[in-house]
C-alpha atoms as a PDB file:
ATOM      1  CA  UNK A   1     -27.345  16.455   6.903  1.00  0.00           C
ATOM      2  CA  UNK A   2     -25.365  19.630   7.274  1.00  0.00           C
ATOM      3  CA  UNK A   3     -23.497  22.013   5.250  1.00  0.00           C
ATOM      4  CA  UNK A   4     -20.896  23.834   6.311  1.00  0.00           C
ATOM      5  CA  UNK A   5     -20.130  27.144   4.527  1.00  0.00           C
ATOM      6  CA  UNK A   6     -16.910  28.969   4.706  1.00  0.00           C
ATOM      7  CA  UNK A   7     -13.875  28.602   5.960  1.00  0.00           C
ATOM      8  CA  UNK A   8     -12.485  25.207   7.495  1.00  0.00           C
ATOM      9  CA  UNK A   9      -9.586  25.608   9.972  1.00  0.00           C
ATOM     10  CA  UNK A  10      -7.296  22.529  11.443  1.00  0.00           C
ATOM     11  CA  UNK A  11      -9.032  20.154   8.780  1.00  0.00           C
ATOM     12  CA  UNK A  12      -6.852  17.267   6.964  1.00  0.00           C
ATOM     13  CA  UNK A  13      -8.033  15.324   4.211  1.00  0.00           C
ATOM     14  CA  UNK A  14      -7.010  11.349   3.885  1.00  0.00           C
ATOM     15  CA  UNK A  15      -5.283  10.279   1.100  1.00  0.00           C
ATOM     16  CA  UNK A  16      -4.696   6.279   1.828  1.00  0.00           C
ATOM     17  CA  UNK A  17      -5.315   4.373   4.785  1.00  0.00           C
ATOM     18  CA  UNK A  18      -4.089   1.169   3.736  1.00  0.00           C
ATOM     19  CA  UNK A  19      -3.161  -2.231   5.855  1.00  0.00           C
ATOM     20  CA  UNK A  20       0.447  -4.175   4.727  1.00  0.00           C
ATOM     21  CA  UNK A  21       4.005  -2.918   4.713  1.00  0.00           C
ATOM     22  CA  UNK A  22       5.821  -0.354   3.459  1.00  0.00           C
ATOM     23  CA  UNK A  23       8.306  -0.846   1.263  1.00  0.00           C
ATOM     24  CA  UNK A  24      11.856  -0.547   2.823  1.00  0.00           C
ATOM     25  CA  UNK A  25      15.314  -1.194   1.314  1.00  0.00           C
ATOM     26  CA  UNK A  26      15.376  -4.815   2.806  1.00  0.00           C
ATOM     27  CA  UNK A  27      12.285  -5.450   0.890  1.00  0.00           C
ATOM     28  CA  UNK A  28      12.944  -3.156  -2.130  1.00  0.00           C
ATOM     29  CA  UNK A  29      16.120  -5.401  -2.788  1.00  0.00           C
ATOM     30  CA  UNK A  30      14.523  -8.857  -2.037  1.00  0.00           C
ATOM     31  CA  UNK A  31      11.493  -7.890  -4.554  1.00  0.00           C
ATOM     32  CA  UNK A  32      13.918  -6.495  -7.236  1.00  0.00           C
ATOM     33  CA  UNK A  33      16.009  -9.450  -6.886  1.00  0.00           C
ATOM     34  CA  UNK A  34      12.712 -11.622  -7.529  1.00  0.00           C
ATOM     35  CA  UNK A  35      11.293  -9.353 -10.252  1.00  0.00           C
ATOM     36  CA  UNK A  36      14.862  -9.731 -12.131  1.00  0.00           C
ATOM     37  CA  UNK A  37      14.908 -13.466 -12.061  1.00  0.00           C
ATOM     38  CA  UNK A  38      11.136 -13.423 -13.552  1.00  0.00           C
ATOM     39  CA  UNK A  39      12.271 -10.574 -16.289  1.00  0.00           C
ATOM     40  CA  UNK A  40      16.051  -9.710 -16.123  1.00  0.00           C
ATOM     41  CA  UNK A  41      14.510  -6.705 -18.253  1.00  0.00           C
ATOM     42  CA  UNK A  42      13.372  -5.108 -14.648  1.00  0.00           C
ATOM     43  CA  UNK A  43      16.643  -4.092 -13.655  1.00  0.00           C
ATOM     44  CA  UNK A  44      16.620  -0.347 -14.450  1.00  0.00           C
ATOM     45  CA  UNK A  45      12.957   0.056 -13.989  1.00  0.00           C
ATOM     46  CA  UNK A  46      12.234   2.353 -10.932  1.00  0.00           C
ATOM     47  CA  UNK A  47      10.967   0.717  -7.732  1.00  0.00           C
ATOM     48  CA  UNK A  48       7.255   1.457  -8.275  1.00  0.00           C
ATOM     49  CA  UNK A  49       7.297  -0.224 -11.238  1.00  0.00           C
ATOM     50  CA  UNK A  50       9.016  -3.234  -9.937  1.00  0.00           C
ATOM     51  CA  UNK A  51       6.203  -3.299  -7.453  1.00  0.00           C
ATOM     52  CA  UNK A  52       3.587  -3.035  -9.935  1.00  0.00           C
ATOM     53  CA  UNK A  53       4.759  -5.749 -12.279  1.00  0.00           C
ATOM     54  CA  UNK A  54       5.138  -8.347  -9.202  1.00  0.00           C
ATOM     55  CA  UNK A  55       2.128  -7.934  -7.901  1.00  0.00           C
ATOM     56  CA  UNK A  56      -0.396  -7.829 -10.870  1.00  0.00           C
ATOM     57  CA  UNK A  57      -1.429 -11.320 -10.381  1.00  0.00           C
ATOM     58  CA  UNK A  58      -1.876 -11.060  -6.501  1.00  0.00           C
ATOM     59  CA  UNK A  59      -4.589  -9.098  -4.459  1.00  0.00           C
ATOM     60  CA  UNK A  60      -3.005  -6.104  -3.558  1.00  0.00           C
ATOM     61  CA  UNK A  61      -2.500  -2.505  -4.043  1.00  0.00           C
ATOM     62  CA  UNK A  62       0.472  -0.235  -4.317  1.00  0.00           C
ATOM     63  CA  UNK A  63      -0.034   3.329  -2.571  1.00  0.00           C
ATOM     64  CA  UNK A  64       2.833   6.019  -2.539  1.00  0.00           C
ATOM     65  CA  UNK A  65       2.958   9.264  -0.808  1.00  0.00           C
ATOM     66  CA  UNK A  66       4.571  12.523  -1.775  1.00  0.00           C
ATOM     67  CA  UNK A  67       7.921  11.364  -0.384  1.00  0.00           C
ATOM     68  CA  UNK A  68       7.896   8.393  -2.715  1.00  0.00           C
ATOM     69  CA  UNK A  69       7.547   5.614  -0.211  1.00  0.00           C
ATOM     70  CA  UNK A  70       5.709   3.015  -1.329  1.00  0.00           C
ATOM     71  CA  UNK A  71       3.017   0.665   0.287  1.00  0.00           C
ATOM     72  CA  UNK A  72       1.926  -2.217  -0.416  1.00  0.00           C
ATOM     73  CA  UNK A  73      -1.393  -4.234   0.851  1.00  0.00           C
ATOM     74  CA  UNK A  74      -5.147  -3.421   0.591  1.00  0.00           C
ATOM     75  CA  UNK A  75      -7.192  -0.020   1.698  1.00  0.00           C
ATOM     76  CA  UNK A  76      -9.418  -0.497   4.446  1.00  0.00           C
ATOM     77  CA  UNK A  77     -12.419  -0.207   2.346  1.00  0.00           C
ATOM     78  CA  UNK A  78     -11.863  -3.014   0.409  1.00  0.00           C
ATOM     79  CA  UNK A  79     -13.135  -5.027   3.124  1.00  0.00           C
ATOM     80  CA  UNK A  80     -15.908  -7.599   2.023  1.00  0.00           C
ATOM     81  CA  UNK A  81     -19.365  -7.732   3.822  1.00  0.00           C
ATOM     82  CA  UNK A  82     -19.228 -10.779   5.131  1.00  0.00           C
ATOM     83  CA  UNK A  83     -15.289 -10.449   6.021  1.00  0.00           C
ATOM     84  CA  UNK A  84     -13.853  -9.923   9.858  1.00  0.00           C
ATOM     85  CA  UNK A  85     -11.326  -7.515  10.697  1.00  0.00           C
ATOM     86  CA  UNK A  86      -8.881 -10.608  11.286  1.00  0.00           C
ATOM     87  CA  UNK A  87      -9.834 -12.013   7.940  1.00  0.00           C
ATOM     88  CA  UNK A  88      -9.217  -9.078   6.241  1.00  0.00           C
ATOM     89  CA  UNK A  89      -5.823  -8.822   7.664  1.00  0.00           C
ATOM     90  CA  UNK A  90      -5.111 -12.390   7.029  1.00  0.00           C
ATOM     91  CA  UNK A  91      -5.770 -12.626   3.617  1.00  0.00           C
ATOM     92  CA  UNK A  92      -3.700  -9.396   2.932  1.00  0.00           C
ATOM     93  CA  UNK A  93      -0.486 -10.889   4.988  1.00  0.00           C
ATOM     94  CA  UNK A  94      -1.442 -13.892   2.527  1.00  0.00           C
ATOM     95  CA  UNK A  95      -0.393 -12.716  -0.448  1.00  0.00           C
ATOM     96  CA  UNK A  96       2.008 -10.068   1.183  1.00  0.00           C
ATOM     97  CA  UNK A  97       4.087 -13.453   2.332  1.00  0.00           C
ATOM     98  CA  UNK A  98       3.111 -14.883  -1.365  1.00  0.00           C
ATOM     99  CA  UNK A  99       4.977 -11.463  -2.968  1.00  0.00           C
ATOM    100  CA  UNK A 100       8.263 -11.473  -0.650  1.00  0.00           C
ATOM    101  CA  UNK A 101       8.371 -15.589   0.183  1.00  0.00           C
ATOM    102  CA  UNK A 102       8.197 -14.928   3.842  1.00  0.00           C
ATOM    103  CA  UNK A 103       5.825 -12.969   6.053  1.00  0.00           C
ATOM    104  CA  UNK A 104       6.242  -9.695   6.923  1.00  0.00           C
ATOM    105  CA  UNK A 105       4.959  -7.345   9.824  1.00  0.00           C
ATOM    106  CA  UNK A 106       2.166  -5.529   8.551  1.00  0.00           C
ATOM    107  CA  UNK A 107       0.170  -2.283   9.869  1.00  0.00           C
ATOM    108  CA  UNK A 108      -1.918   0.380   9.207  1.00  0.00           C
ATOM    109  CA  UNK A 109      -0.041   2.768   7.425  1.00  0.00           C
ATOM    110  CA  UNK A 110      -1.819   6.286   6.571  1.00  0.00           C
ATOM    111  CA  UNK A 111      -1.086   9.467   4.343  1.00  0.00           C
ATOM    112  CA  UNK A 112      -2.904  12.710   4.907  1.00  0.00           C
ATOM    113  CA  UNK A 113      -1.834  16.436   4.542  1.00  0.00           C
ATOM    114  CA  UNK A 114      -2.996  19.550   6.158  1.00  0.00           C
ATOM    115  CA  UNK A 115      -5.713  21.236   3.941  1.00  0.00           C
ATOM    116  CA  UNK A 116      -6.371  24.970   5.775  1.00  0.00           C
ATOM    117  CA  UNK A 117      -9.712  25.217   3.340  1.00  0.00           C
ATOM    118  CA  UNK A 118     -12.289  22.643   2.278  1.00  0.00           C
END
């Protein structure tokens, strides 16, 4: 293994790296719509937590960069051992379709930011 000392130039560190959608307003308004009917209490509550309280019962994470965009689906490293890349992906657009009652075109969707020292 080797250690770099010093300085670091042009390096980026990774925040997410997560596969599903991001969260638009078509699809902020259908999931607010579908959080209201479960718990007309939801209305006010800001769209991360409208997010959060739909999708406790599914498989799925909720990511959000510094822009507050929100994504929602599963990091790459939750891939199991004995899963494929397709299967992975599957399972994900799965309960994606499960949160917003129809499918949805998922991706890769990353977050990084420049980092001049490590």
């Amino acid at each position: 293994m080797k250690i770099r000392n010093g300085f670091v130039s042009n390096s980026s560190s990774s925040r997410f790296l997560i596969y599903g959608v991001q969260l638009n307003d078509d699809l902020e308004k259908k999931i607010r719509e579908k959080a209201i009917e479960k718990d007309p209490s939801r209305k006010e509550n800001r769209s991360y937590e409208v997010v959060e309280f739909l999708t406790r019962d599914l498989d799925l994470e909720i990511e959000n960069n510094d822009n507050d965009e929100i994504y929602i689906g599963l990091s790459w490293d939750s891939v199991k051992d004995d899963e494929t890349g397709r299967q992975f992906k599957d399972r994900i657009e799965k309960e994606i379709e499960k949160l917003f009652g129809e499918k949805q075109e998922c991706r890769t969707h990353k977050y990084a930011w420049y980092n001049g020292y490590f």
